[in-house]
Structures are given as structure tokens and as C-alpha cells.
Protein backbone atom coordinates (compact mmCIF):
# COMPACT_ATOMS: atom_id res chain seq x y z
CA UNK A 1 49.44 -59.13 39.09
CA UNK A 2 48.61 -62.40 37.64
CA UNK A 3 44.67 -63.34 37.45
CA UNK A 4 43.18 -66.60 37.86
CA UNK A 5 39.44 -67.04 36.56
CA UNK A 6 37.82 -70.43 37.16
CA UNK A 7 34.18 -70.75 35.86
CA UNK A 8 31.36 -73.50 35.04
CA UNK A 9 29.71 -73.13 38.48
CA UNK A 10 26.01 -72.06 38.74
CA UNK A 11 26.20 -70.35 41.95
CA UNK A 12 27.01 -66.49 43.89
CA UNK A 13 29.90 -65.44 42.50
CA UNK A 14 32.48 -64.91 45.06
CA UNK A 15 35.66 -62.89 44.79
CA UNK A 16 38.59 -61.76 46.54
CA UNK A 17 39.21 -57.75 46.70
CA UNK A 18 43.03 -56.71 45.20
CA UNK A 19 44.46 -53.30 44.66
CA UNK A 20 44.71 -54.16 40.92
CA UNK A 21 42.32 -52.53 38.60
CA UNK A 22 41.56 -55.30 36.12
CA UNK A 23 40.52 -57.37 39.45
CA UNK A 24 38.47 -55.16 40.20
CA UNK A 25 36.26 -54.29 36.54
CA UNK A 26 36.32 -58.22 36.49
CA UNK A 27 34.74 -58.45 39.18
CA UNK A 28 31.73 -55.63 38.29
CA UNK A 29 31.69 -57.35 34.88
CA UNK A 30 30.94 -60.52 36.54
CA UNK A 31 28.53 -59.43 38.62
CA UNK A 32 26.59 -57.34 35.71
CA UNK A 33 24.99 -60.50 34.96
CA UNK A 34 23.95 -61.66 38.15
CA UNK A 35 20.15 -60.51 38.02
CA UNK A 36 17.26 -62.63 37.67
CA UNK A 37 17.45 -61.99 33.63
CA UNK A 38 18.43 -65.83 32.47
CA UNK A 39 19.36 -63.95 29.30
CA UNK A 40 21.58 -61.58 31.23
CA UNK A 41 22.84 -63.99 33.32
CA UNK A 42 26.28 -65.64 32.85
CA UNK A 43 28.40 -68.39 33.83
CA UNK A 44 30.14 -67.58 37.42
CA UNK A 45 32.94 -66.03 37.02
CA UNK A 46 35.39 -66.43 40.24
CA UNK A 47 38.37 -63.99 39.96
CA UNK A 48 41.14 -64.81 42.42
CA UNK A 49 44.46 -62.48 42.91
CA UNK A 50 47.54 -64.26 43.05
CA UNK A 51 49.81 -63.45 45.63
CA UNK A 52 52.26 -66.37 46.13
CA UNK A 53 55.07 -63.78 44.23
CA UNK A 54 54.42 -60.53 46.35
CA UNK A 55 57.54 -59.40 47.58
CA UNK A 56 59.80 -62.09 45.94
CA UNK A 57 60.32 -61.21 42.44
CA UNK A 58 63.75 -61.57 42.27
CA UNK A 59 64.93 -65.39 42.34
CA UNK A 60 63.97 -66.08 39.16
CA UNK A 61 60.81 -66.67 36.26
CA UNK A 62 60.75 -70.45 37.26
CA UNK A 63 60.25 -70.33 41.41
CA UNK A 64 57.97 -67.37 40.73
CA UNK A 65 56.01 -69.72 37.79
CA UNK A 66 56.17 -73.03 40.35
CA UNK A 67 54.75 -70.76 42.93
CA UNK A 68 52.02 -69.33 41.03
CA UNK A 69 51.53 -72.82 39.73
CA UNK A 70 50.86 -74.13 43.05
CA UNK A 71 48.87 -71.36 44.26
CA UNK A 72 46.21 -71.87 40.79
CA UNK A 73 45.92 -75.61 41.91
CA UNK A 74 45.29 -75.54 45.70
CA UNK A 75 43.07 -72.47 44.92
CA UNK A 76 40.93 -74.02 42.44
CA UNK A 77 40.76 -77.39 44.44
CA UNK A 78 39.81 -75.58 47.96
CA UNK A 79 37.59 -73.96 46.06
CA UNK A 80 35.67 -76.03 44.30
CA UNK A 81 36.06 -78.49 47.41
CA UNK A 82 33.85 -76.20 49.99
CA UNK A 83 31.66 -75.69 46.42
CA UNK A 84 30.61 -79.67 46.33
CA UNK A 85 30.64 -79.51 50.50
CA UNK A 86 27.86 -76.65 50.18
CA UNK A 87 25.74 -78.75 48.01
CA UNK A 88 26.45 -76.88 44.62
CA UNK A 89 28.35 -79.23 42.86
CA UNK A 90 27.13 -82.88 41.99
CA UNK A 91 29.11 -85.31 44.42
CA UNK A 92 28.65 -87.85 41.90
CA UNK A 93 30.78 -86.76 38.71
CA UNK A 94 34.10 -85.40 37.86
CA UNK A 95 34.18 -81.78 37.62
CA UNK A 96 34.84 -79.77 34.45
CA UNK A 97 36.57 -76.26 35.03
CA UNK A 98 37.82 -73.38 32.98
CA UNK A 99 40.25 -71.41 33.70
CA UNK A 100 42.12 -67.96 32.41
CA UNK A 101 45.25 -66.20 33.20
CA UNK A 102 46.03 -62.34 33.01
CA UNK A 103 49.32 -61.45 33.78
CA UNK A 104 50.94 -57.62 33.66
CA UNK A 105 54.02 -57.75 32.93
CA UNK A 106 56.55 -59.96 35.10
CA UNK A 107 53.35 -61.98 36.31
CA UNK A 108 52.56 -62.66 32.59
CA UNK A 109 56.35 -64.70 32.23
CA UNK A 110 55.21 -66.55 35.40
CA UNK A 111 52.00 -67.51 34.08
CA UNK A 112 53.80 -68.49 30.70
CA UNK A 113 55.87 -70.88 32.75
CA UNK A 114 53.09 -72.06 35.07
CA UNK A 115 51.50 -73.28 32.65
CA UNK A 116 53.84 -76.21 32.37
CA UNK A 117 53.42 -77.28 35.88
CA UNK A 118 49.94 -76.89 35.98
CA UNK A 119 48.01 -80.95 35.21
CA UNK A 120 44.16 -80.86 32.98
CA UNK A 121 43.47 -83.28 35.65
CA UNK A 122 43.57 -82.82 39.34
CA UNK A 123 42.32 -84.37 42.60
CA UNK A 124 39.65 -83.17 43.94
CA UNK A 125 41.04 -83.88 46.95
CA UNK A 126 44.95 -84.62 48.12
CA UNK A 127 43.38 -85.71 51.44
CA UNK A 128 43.91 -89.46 51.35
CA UNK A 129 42.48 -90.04 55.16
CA UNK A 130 39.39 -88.79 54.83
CA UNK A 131 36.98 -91.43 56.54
CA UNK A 132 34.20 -89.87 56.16
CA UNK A 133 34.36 -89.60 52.58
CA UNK A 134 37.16 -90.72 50.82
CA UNK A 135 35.84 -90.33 47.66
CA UNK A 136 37.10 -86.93 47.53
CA UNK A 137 40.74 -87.95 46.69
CA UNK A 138 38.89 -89.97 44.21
CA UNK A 139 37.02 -87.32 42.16
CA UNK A 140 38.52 -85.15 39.16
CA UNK A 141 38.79 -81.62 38.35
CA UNK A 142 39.13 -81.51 34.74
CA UNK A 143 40.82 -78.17 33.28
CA UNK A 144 39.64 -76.44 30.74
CA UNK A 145 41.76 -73.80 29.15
CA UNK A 146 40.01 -70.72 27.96
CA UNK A 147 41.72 -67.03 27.77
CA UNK A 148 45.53 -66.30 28.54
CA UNK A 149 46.07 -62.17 28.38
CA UNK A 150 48.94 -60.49 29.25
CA UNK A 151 49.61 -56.37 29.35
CA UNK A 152 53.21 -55.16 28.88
CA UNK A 153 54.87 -58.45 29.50
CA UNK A 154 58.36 -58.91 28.07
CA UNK A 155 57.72 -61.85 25.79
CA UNK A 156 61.39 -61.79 24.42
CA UNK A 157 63.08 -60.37 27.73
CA UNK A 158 64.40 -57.16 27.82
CA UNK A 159 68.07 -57.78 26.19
CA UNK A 160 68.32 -55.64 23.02
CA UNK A 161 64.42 -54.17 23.98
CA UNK A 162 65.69 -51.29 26.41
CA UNK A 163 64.28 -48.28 26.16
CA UNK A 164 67.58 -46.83 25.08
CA UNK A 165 69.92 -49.31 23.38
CA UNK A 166 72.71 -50.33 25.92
CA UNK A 167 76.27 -52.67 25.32
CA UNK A 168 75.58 -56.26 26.25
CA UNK A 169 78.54 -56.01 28.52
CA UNK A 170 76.01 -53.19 30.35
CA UNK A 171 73.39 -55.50 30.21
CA UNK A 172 75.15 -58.54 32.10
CA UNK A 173 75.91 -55.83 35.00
CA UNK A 174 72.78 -54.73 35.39
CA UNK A 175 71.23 -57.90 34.93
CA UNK A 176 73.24 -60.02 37.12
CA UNK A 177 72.60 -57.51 39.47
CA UNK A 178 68.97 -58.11 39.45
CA UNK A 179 69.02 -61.22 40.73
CA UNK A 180 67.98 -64.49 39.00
CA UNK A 181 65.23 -62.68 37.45
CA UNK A 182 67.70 -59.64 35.97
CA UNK A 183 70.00 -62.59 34.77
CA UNK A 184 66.31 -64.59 33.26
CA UNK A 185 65.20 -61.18 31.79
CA UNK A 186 69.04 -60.22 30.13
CA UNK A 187 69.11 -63.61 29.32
CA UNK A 188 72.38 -63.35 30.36
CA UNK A 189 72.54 -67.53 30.93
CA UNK A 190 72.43 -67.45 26.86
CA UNK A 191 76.15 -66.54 26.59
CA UNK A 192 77.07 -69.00 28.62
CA UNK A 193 75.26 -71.40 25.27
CA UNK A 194 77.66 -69.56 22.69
CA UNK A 195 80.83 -69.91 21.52
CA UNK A 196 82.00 -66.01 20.76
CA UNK A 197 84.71 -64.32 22.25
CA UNK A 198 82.38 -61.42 23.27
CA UNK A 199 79.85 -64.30 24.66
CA UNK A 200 82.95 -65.54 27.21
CA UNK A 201 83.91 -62.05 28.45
CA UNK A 202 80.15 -61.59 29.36
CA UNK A 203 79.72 -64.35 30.75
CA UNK A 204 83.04 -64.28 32.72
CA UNK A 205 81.04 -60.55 33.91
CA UNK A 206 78.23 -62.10 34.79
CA UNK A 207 79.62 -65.38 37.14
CA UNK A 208 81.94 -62.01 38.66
CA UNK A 209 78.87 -59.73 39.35
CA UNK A 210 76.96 -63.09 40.41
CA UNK A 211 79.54 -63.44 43.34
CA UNK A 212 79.23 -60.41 44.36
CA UNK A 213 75.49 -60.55 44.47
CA UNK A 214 75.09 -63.65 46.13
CA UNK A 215 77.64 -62.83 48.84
CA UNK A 216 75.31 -59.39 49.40
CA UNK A 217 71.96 -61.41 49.56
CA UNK A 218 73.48 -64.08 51.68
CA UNK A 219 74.20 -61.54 53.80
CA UNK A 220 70.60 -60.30 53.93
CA UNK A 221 69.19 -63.27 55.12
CA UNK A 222 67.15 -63.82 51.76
CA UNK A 223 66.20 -67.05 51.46
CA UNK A 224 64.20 -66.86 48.36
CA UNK A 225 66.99 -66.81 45.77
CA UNK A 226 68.81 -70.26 45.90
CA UNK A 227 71.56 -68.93 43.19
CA UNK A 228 73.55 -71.88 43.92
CA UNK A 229 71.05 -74.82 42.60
CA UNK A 230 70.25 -72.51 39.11
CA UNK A 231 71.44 -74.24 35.66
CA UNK A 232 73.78 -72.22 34.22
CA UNK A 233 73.08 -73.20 30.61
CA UNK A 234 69.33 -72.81 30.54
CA UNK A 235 68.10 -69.77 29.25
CA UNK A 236 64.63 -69.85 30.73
CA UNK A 237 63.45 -66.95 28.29
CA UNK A 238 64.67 -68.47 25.14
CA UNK A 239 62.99 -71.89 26.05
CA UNK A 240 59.29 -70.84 27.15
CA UNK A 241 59.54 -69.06 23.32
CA UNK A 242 60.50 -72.62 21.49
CA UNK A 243 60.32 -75.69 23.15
CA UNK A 244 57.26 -77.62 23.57
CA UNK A 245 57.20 -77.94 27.02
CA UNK A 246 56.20 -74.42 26.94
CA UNK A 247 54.09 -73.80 23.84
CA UNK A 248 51.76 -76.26 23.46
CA UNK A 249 50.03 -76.25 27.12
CA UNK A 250 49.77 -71.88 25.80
CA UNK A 251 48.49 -73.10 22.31
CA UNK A 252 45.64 -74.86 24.22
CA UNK A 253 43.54 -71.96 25.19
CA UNK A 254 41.14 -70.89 23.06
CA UNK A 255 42.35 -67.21 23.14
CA UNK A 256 45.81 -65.82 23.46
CA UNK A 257 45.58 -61.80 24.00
CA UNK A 258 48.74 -59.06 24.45
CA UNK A 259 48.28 -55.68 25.17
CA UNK A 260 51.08 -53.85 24.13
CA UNK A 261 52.28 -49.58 25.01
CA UNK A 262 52.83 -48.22 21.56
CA UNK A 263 55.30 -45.00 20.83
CA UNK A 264 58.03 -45.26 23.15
CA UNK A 265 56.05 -44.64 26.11
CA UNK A 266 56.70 -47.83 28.03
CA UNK A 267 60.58 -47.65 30.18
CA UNK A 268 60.53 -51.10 31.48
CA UNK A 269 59.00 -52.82 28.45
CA UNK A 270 58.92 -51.28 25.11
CA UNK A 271 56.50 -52.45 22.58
CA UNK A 272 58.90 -54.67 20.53
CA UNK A 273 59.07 -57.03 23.28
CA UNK A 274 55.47 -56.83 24.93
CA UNK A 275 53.93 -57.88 21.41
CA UNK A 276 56.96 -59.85 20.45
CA UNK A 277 57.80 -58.58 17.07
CA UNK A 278 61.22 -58.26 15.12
CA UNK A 279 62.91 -55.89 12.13
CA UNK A 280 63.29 -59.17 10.83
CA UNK A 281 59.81 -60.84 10.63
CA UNK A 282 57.36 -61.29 7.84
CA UNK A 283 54.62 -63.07 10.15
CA UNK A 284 51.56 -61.62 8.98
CA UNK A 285 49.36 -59.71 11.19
CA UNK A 286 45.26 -58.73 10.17
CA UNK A 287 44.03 -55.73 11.02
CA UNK A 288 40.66 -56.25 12.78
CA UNK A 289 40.04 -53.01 14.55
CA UNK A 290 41.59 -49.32 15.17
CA UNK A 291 40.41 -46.01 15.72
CA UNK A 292 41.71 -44.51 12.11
CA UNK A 293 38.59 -47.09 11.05
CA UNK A 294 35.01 -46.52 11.01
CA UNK A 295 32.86 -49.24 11.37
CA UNK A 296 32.50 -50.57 7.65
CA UNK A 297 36.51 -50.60 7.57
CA UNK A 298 36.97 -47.17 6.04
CA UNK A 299 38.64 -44.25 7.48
CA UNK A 300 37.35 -42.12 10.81
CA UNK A 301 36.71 -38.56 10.80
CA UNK A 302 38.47 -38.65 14.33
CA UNK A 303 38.87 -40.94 17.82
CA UNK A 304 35.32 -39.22 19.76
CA UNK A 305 33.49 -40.54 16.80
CA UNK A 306 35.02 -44.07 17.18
CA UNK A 307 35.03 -44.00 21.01
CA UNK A 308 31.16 -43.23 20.50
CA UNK A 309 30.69 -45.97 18.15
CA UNK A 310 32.47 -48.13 20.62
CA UNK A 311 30.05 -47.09 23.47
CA UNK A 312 26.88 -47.40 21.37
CA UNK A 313 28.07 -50.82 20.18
CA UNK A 314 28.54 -52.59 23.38
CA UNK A 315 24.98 -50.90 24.93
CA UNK A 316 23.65 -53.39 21.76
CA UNK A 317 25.34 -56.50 22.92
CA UNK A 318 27.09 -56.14 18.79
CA UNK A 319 30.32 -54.49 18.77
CA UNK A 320 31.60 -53.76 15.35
CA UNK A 321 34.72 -54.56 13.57
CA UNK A 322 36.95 -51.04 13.61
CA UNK A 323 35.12 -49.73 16.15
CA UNK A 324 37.49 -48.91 19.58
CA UNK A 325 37.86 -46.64 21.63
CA UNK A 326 40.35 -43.70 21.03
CA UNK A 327 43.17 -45.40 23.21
CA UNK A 328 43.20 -48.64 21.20
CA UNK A 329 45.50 -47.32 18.30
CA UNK A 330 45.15 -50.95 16.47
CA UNK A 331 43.73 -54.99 16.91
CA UNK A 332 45.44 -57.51 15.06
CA UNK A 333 45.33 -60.83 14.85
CA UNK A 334 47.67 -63.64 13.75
CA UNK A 335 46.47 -66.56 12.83
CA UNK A 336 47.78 -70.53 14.16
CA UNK A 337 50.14 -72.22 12.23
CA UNK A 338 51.73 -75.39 11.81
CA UNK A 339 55.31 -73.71 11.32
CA UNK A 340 56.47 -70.25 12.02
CA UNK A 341 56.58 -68.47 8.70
CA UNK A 342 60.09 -66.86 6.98
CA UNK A 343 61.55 -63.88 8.28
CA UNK A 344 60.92 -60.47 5.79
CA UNK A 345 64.73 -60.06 5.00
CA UNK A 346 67.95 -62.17 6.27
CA UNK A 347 70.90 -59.90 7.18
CA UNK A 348 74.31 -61.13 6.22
CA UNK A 349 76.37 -61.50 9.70
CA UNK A 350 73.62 -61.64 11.49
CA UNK A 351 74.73 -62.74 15.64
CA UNK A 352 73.40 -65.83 17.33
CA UNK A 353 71.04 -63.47 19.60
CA UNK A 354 69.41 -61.89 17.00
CA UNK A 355 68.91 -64.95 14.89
CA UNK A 356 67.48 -66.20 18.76
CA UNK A 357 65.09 -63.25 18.79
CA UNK A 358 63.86 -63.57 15.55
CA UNK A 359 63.01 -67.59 16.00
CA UNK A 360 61.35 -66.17 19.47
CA UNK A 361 59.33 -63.79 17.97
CA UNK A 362 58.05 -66.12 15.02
CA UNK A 363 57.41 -69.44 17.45
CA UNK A 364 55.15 -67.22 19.70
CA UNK A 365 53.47 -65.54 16.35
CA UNK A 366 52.43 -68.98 15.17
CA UNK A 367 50.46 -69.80 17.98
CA UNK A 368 47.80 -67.51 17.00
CA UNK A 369 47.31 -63.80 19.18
CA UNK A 370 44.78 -61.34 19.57
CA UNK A 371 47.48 -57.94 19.92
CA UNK A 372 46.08 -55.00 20.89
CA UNK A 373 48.72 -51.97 21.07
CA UNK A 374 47.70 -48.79 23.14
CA UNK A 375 48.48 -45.82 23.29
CA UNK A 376 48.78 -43.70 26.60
CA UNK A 377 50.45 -40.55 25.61
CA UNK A 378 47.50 -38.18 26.48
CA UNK A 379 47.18 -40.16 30.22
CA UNK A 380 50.67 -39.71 31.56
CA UNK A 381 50.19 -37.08 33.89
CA UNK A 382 53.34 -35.24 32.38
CA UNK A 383 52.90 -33.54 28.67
CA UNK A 384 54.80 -34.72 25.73
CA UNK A 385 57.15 -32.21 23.56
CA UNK A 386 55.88 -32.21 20.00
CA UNK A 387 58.39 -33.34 17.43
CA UNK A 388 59.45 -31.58 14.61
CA UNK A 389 58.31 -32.71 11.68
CA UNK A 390 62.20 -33.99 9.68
CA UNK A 391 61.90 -36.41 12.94
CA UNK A 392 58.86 -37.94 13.02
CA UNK A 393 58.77 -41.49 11.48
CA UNK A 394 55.71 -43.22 9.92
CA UNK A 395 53.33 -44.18 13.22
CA UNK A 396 51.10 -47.10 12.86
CA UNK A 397 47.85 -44.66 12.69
CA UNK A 398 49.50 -43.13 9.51
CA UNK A 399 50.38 -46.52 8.17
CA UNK A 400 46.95 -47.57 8.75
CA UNK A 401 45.95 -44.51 7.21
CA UNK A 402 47.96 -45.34 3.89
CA UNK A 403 47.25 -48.83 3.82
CA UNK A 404 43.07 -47.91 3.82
CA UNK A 405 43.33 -45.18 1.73
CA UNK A 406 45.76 -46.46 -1.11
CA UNK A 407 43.80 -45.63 -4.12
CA UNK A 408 42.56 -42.30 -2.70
CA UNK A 409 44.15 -39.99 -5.82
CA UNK A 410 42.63 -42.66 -8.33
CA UNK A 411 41.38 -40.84 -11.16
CA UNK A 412 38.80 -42.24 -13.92
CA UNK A 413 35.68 -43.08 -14.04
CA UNK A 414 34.20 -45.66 -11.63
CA UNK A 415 37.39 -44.56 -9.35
CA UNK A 416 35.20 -43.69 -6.09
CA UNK A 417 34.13 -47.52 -6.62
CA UNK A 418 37.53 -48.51 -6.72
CA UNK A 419 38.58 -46.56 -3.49
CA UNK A 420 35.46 -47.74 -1.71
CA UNK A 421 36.25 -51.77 -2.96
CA UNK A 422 40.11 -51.04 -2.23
CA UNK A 423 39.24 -49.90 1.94
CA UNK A 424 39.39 -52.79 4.00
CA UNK A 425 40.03 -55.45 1.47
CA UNK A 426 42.49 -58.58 3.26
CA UNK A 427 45.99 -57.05 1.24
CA UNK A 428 45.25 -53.39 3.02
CA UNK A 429 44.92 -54.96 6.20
CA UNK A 430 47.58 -57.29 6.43
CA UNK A 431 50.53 -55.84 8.42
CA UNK A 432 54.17 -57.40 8.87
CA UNK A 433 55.79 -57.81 12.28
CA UNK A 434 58.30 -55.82 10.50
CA UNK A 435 55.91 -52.94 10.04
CA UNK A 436 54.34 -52.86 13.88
CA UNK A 437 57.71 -53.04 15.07
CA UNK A 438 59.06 -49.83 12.97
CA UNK A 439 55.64 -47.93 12.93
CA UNK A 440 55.12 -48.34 16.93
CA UNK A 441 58.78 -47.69 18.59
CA UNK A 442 58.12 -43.81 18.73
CA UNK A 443 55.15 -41.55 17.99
CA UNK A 444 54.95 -37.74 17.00
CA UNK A 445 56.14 -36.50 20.47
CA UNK A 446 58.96 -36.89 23.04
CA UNK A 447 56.83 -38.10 26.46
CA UNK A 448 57.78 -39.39 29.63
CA UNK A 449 57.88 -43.05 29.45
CA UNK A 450 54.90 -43.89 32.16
CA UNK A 451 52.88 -46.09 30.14
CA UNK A 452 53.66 -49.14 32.47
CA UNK A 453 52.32 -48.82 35.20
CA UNK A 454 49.75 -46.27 34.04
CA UNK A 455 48.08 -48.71 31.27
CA UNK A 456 47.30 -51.01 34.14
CA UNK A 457 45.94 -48.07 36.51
CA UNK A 458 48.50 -49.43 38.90
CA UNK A 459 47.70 -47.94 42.47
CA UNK A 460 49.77 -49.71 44.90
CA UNK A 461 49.59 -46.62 46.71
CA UNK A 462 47.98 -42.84 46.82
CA UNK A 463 50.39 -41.54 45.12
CA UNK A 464 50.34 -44.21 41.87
CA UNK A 465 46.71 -44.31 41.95
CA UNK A 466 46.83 -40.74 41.29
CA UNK A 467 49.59 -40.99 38.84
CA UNK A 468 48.18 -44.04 36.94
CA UNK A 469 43.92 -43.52 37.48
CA UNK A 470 43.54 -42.40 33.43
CA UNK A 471 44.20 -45.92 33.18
CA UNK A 472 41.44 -47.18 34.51
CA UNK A 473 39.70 -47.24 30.55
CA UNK A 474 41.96 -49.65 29.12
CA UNK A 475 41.79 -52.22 32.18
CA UNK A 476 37.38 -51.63 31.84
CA UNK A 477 37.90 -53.02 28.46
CA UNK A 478 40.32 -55.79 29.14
CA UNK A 479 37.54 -56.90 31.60
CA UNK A 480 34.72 -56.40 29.60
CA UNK A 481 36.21 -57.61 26.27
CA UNK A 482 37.46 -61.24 28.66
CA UNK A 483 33.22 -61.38 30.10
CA UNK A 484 32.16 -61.24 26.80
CA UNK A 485 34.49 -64.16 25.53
CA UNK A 486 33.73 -66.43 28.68
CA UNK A 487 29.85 -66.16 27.44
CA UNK A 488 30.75 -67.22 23.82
């Protein structure tokens, strides 16, 4: 489900049809400014659908990456080939491209780890025989990175972010018997890094369960998973969060953007991990937008108000700040740095995965993300059971709530002044990874966890398109908000 968006071309927009729903409101979004308006009119937008990684999922984050890799770099290059063969490209300079990525979930770790593979410079042309024209092989396509997005991806893998809390020794079962991918995702090849007694009988599990696997697949004639050639030390997960390699081709783009389910209703990947926070982290996160806000930053009378703010807003061309609609339960931001910051509180006996997770979590922060958590409890088709009230936890929408509205019972003269100075000032809207990751692990009610495949309005058949269609809003504003950006 990963999306590839090369632009900087002045010409039709061409784009190829997919099943997926944020294909397809990228592509109306693209062509909304294709009139004769110059001031409605937009750079092209081409929106291609990978599909390198359609039916093999399973051997592993870095063939699937490599593949998708390949598949970004022969597209753009065919591409922008038959563009300069058609007249609509100068044949006499290099050629500047930019590009975005938007990956749900598994196809956001391949695009993570694509990213490595993928050169700002590329021939224009691999064709070194060309006689006719061999300055094809000559020219450059020069890369430009713009917007990486990703919607329910499991930043930190899944180990210790299930949606119920399972042994590691369950874990390495069901991970190794995923495939490469399970054992990427369980980051089961980290135990094979550590020293603890626990860490050895795991990974004893694991190489046992591996056997077992491999002998089945071998016998199914699958050659996609090469289990044999796989480093055994090299915890694929663990690296794309802190080495180099991996960070600084994602720090690059001018935008980083996660979209995140809030309040438990997310099975395959809960919120911790899709917006890659921790108990443990202070990383700071501003609050730029949620639907407990009105539009000068105080507090809604309800979501149809903000939704209609939202609607009126973008008709102008000038959305405002707090305005969203009444899915979007918040927008934060955190901003670059040059060093991930300290965590909120250091437990004593603390294990080597968790201090892991925490360094994750706080490498990925610094880079600087646009996180926007959703909630999708009134589109899953099934009804939630209410919660009594001795076990319902602070939700983000009450925190935001508190946070706006701290000097509400003020008393004294010139206190309405005070409350109206104290809403959105930068303390009230600064929020801890520490808070999101309390505040949005479980809501007010008991629900069906759904959210995955119905945040993306997945429809890979009748039966999930009519499951998932009440997603369709939040993949219309993941297109619209990306358009927007590529004009800026």
C-alpha cells in the first residue's frame, strides 16, 4: 500500500488506478487543479501504486524495502524517460524531481528501509547502447525529497505493542512463525544481541520454530524467503530507528507525517507503536490542532461545529489552527533536534528491550513529525460497550480538555482574562510522549478492534469495502492535506 508521488512536470497528469483509497482521493486531488485557472492549477502530481510486494510479505522488511526500492527507481526513470521522448521535458538539462512516500502499515517499514537504497541522483537512462542518442545514460534525475506519511505502521515493531500483552517466549513462536517478517516485526533477531538467560532460551525457540518453518516453506515451493542467507544478529527494526543509514535519508524530507488509531481500536498495530511513543519518554509534543479546540485555540462546544469549521476553512483556501474534523481527535508536532531529548522517568531494573524501545521511540521523535491520532470508534461497523465509569482512564480529548481549560475555576477579578490568556498558551499545549501514550491506549468504550484496515477504507474486496467504506474521510484528508503541501 505504499505510494510513490513524483512531481515538477508541467504536463496531463497521468495515473495508475489501485484498489487503495488514498490512491484514489490523490488522484481527484490532483486533478482538482487541472483547469485552465493558472491560480488553480498545480504542479503534476503523478501517483503510482506500488506493487513489487503483493503477495510476498513474508521474507522479510529488507527484500520487501529493496523491492520497493527498485520499483520507485525504474518507475520514475521510465517515466520521466517517455516524458523527455514526448517533447515535455528539456533534452538539454538534468532533471529535478520530487518525490513522496505513503505507506499503511507494513508498506510504511518498507518505505522506511527503501529509503536507504534509493540514490538523489539517477540515470536517466541505464541504456548504455543507445546509438541514437546516447546521451540518455548521460542525463540526471535529481531527487528531491518532499513528504513521507505513513498510517498505522509499526514504527517500533510489534514486540511488547500487542493488543493484549503476551510472554516473549509467545512472541518468538508466533513470530518465527511468520516468516522473516514475524521474526523482523518480534524482533526476535534482538535476543540473539543479548546476553540474558531468558534472551538464550528465546532465541534457542526461535532457531527451533525457524527449522520447522523453513522445512514447511521449502516444501511449498516458496522461493521468496531465502531464510538461509538472513543475518542472525541484525535486528532490522532496531536499526532503521538509530543508525544513520536509516535516519538521515528520512530526516531529508521536508515533512514526516504518522497517522496513528487512538483507543485501543487498532489489533495489528496499537497506537503506541504506530506513533512511536513510550511510558518512558519526555519528548515534547505541540498541540497544533484537535476537535476539543475551536479555532482561536479555546475549547469546542462539540465535533459538528469543528467538522464545519473544517469544511468552511478549506472552501477558503485558509484552514485554521484547531480546526479538524470530528475524527481527528489531536495534531501534534515535534520539532527536529540535534539529540533525542531525556526520557520523563528512568525505572530501576529496567531490561535491555525496553531501554531499546525507549532509544527507538526518542531517535524517531527527534527527527521532527507531524502525528495525527484518529479515532474510528463510531466507523467500525460493530458498536462499542460503554465503560463504566471506575474504568475509564483519562483519554487524550479529556486531557486536552484539562490542559485548555486549567484556570477555568479562577476566581478574582480580571480572572475571565486570565482563563482567556491561559487557553492555548505553548505550556497548555505541550504534551509528553508519556502522556499520548497513557491518554490514547483505551477510550470510554470496549469496541471491536477494526480500526486497521477501516482507517485506510481498505477494500480489497466487497466484503472489506463494505466493512471499511466510513473510512473513506480520513484517507480524503490524507490526500487533500499531502496536495496542499506539494503547492507550498
Amino acid at each position: 500500500n505504499e505510494k510513490t508521488n513524483g512531481g515538477g512536470f508541467p504536463a496531463t497528469k497521468r495515473v495508475k488506478r489501485s484498489r487503495s483509497r488514498v490512491t484514489v482521493a490523490l488522484q481527484k486531488e490532483a486533478a482538482s487543479g487541472s483547469g485552465d485557472d493558472e491560480e488553480d492549477f498545480h504542479p503534476e502530481i503523478v501517483v503510482h501504486s506500488a506493487k513489487c510486494n503483493v503477495g510476498k510479505t513474508h521474507d522479510g522488511i529488507k527484500n520487501g524495502g529493496t523491492r520497493l526500492a527498485n520499483e520507485i527507481i525504474n518507475f520514475i526513470q521510465s517515466d520521466t524517460l517517455k516524458r523527455r521522448e514526448e517533447g515535455d521535458i528539456d533534452n538539454n538539462d538534468d532533471i529535478y524531481v520530487t518525490f513522496s512516500l505513503v505507506g499503511n502499515s507494513l508498506g510504511g517499514l518498507y518505505s522506511r528501509y527503501a529509503l536507504s537504497k534509493i540514490p538523489y541522483e539517477i540515470p536517466l537512462s541505464n541504456d548504455t547502447n543507445d546509438d541514437e542518442d546516447n546521451s540518455s545514460s548521460k542525463k540526471k534525475i535529481r531527487l528531491l525529497p518532499n513528504i513521507f506519511c505513513t498510517t498505522a505502521t509499526p514504527h517500533l515493531g510489534v514486540s511488547q505493542h500487542t493488543y493484549l500483552p503476551i510472554p516473549r517466549l509467545a512472541e518468538t513462536i508466533i513470530g518465527t512463525g511468520m516468516g522473516a517478517t514475524g521474526r523482523d516485526l518480534f524482533r526476535l533477531n534482538a535476543d540473539a544481541m543479548n546476553d540474558g538467560a531468558a534472551a538464550k532460551v528465546n532465541a534457542a525457540a526461535a532457531k527451533t520454530v525457524k527449522r520447522l518453518t523453513s522445512f514447511r516453506m521449502l516444501q511449498g515451493n516458496n522461493a521468496n524467503i531465502d531464510v538461509e542467507n538472513e543475518d542472525e544478529s541484525d535486528c532490522v527494526i532496531r536499526n532503521m530507528c538509530l543508525d544513520e543509514e536509516f535516519l538521515v535519508p528520512l530526516r531529508n524530507f521536508r515533512q514526516r507525517i504518522a497517522y496513528a488509531n487512538a483507543y485501543g481500536t487498532d489489533f495489528q498495530v496499537p497506537c503506541q507503536t504506530a506513533a512511536f511513543l513510550n511510558d518512558n519518554s519526555g519528548v515534547c509534543h505541540f498541540l497544533i490542532g484537535g476537535r476539543c479546540l475551536t479555532n482561536d485555540g479555546g475549547l469546542g462546544e462539540n465535533a459538528e461545529e469543528g467538522a464545519e469549521r473544517k469544511r468552511s476553512s478549506d472552501e477558503e483556501g485558509d484552514a485554521e489552527e484547531g480546526a479538524v474534523p470530528p475524527f481527528v481527535v489531536a495534531v501534534l508536532r515535534t520539532d527536529q533536534q540535534s539529540q533525542t531529548q531525556s526520557p520523563a522517568r528512568k525505572l530501576s531494573g529496567q531490561n535491555v528491550a525496553s531501554d531499546d524501545l525507549l532509544q527507538m521511540s526518542q531517535s524517531l521523535d527527534a527527527l521532527g513529525w507531524t502525528k495525527v491520532f484518529v479515532d474510528m470508534r463510531d466507523s467500525i461497523p460493530v458498536p462499542g460497550l460503554r465503560k463504566p465509569s471506575w474504568m475509564c482512564t483519562n483519554s487524550l480529548d479529556d486531557l486536552i480538555k484539562q490542559r485548555e481549560g486549567v484556570n477555568d475555576d479562577s476566581e478574582g477579578e480580571g480572572s475571565d482574562e486570565a482563563k482567556n490568556k491561559s487557553r492555548g498558551t505553548n505550556s497548555s499545549r505541550l504534551l509528553t510522549s508519556q502522556d499520548l501514550s497513557r491518554s490514547t491506549a483505551a477510550g470510554d468504550s470496549i469496541n471491536v478492534p477494526l480500526g486497521h484496515t477501516v482507517m485506510v477504507a481498505n477494500s480489497k474486496s466487497e466484503a472489506y469495502k463494505q466493512m471499511n467504506f466510513q473510512g473513506r474521510p480520513v484517507m480524503d484528508k490524507l490526500a487533500h492535506d499531502i496536495v496542499l503541501s506539494l503547492d507550498k
